[in-house]
Protein backbone atom coordinates (compact mmCIF):
# COMPACT_ATOMS: atom_id res chain seq x y z
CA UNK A 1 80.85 100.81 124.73
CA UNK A 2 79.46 104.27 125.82
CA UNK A 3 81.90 106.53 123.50
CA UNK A 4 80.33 104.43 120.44
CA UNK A 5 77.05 103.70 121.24
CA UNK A 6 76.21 106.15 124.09
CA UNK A 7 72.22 105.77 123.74
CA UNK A 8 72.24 101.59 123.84
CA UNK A 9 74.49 101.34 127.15
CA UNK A 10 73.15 104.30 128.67
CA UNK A 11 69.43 102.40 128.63
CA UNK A 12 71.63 99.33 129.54
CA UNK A 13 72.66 100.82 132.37
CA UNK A 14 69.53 102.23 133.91
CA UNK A 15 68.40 98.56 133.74
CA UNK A 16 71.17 97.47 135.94
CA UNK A 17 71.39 100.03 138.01
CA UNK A 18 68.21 98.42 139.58
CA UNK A 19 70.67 95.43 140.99
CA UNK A 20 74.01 97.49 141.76
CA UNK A 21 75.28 98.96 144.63
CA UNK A 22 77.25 102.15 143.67
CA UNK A 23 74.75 103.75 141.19
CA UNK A 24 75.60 107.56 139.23
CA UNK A 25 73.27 108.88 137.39
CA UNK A 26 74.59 108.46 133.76
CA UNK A 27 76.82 105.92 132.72
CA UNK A 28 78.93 108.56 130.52
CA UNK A 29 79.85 109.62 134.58
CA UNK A 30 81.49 106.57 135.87
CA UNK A 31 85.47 105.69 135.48
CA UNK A 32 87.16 103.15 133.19
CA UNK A 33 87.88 99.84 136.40
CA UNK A 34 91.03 98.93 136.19
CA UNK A 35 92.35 96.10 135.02
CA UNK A 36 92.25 93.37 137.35
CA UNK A 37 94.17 90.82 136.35
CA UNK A 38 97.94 90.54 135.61
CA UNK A 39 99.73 89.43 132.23
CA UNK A 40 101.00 86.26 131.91
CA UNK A 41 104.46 86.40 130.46
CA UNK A 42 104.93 82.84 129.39
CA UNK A 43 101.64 82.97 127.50
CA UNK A 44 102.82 87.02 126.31
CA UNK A 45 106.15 85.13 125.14
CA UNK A 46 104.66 82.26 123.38
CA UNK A 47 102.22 84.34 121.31
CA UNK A 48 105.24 86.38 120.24
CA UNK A 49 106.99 83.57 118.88
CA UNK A 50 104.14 82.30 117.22
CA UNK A 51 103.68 85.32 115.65
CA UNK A 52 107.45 85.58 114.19
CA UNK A 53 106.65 81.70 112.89
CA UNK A 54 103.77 82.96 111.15
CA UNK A 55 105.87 86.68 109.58
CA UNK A 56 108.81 83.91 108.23
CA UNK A 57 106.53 81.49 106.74
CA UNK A 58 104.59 83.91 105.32
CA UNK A 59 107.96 85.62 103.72
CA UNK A 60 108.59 82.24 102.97
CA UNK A 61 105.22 82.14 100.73
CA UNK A 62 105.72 85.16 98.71
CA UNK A 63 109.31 83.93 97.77
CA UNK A 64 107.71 81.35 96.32
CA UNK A 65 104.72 82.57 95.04
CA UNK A 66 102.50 80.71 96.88
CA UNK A 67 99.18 82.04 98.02
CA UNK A 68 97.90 82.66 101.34
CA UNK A 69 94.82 80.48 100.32
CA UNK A 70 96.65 77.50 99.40
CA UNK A 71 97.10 75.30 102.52
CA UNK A 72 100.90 73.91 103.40
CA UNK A 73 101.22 70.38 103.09
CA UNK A 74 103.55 70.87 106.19
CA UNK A 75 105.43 73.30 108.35
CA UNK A 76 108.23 72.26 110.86
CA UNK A 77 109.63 74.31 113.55
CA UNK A 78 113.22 73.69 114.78
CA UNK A 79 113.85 75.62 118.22
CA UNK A 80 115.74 75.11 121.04
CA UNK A 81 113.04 75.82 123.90
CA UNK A 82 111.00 73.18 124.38
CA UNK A 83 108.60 75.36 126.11
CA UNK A 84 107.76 77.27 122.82
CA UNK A 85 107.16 73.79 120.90
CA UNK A 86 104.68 72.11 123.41
């Protein structure tokens, strides 16, 4: 948050700095952590496919002429993975 709102988090941070261990003086001087947890690929994969369901029906829409804002009565997915469908 400091790059876009450098005056909030910097007052945030002298009030925590009471309570933490390795203290600088200015927020704007500590590094970015790194990221400390790994990507789940099944997860990665299934959002991927859900996202290609959602680009075909949505080709699938304008074909017809339907709008966005109209609800489907139904939408079935065929696939072979059962993974993907659960």
């Amino acid at each position: 948050m400091a790059p876009y709102a450098p005056f909030i988090t910097e007052m945030m941070y002298d009030n925590m700095k009471k309570c933490m261990q390795h203290q600088e003086d200015s927020i704007h001087f500590l590094q970015i952590p790194a990221a400390a947890c790994q990507l789940d690929l099944q997860i990665e994969n299934t959002v991927l496919y859900m996202q290609r369901i959602i680009e075909v029906a949505r080709r699938m829409r304008e074909q017809r002429n339907l709008s966005l804002k109209q609800p489907l009565t139904s939408l079935t997915v065929v696939s072979k993975s059962a993974d993907l469908l659960s």
